[in-house]
Protein backbone atom coordinates (compact mmCIF):
# COMPACT_ATOMS: atom_id res chain seq x y z
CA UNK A 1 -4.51 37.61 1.06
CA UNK A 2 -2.59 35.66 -1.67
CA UNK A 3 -4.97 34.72 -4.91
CA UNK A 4 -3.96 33.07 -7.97
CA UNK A 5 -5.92 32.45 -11.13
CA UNK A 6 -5.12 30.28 -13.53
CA UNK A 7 -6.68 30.04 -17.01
CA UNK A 8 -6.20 28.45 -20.63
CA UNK A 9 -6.52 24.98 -20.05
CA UNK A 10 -9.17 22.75 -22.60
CA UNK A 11 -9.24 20.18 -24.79
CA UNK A 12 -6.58 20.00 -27.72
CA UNK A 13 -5.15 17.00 -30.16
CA UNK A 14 -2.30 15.93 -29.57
CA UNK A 15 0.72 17.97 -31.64
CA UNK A 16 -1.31 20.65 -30.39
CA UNK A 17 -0.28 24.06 -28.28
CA UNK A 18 -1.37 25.98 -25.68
CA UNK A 19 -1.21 28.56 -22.92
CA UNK A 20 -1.60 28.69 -19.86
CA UNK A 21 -1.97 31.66 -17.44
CA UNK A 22 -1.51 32.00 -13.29
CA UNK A 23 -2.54 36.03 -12.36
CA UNK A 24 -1.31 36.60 -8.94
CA UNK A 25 -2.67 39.19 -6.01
CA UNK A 26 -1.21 39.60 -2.83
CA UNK A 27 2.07 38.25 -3.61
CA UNK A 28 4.98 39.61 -6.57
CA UNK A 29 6.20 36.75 -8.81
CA UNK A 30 9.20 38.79 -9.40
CA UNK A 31 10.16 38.78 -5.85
CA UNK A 32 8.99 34.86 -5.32
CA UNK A 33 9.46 33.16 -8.34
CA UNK A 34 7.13 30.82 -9.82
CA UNK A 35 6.32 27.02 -10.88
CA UNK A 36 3.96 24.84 -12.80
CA UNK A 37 3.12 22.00 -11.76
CA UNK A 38 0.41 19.07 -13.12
CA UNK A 39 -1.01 16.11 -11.57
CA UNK A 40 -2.73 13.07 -13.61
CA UNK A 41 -5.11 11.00 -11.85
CA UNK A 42 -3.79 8.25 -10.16
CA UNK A 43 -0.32 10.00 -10.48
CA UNK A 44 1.61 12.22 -7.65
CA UNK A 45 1.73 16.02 -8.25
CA UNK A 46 5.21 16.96 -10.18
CA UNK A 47 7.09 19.85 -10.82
CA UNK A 48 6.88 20.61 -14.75
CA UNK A 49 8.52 24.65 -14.90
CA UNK A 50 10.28 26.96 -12.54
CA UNK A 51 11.18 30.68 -12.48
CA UNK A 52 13.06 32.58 -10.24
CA UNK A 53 12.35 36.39 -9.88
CA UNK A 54 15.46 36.77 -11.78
CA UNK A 55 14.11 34.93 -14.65
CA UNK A 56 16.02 31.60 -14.03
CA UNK A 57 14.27 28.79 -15.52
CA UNK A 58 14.17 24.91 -15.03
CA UNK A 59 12.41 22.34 -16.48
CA UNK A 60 12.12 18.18 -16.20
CA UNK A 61 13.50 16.15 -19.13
CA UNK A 62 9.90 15.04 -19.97
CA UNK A 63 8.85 18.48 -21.00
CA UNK A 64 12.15 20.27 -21.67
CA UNK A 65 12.21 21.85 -25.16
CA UNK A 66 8.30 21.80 -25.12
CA UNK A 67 7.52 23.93 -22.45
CA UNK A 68 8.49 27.15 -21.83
CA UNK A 69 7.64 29.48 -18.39
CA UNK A 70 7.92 33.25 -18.45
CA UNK A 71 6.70 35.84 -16.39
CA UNK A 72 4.99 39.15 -17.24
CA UNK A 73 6.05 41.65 -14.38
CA UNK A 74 3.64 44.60 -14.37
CA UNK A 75 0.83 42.16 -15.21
CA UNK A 76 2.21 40.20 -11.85
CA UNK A 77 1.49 36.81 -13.94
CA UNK A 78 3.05 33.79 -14.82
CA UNK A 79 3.24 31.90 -18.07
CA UNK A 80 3.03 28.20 -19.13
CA UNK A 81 3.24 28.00 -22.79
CA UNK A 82 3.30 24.06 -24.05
CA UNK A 83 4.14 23.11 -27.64
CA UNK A 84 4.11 19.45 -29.53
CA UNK A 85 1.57 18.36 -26.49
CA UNK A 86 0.99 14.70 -26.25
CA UNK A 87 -1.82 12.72 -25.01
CA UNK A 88 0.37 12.31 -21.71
CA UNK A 89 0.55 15.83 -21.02
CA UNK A 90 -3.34 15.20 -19.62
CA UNK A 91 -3.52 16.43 -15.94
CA UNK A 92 -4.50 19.79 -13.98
CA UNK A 93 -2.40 22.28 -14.19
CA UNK A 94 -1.25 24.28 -10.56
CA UNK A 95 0.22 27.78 -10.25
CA UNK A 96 2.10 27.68 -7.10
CA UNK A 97 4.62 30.38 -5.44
CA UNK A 98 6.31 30.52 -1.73
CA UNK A 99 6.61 33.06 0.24
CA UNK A 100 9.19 32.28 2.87
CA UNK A 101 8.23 28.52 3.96
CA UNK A 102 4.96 29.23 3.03
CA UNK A 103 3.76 27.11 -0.49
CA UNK A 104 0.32 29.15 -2.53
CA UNK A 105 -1.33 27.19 -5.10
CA UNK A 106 -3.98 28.30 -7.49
CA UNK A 107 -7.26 26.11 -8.10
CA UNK A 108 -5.96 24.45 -11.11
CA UNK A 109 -6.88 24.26 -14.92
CA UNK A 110 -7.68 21.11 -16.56
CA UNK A 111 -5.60 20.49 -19.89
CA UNK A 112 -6.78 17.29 -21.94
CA UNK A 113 -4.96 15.98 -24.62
CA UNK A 114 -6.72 13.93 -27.19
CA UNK A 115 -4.85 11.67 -29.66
């Protein structure tokens, strides 16, 4: 059974940092890869950080140079740490990993960003 966690999000001013965490069970990240994704309310889910097993990363212009993803191989978890964070950074944060044409996706942590 594939399981993951994610922790770290809260409340933080904007300018602000912060970390996010996705601990995975059931599945490797370094054999899968890994992505963040966030989803405002009212908005549609999008991609925000990707990692290959490898360690290939990819990021959207909006968050390029702010974010960075990075996995932690014997802890078998993934990364999201966010810098300069702006009030439109607000949204819940999903782990997600595929194995084969099968998508996972952890419960989500809520990150608000206050001006």
């Amino acid at each position: 059974q594939v399981q993951l966690v994610e922790l770290g999000g809260r409340l933080v001013q904007a300018g602000g940092s912060l970390r996010l965490s996705c601990a995975a069970s059931g599945i490797l990240f370094r054999t899968n890869g890994a992505n963040w994704y966030r989803q405002a309310p009212g908005k549609q889910r999008e991609l925000v950080a990707a990692i290959t097993g490898g360690g290939t990363t990819n990021y959207p212009d909006s968050v390029k140079g702010r974010f960075t993803i990075s996995l932690d191989n014997d802890k078998n978890t993934v990364y999201l740490q966010m810098y300069s964070l702006k009030p439109e950074d607000t949204a819940v944060y999903y782990c997600q990993t595929s194995r084969g044409w099968r998508p996972y996706w952890g419960q989500g942590t809520q990150v608000t960003v206050s001006l």
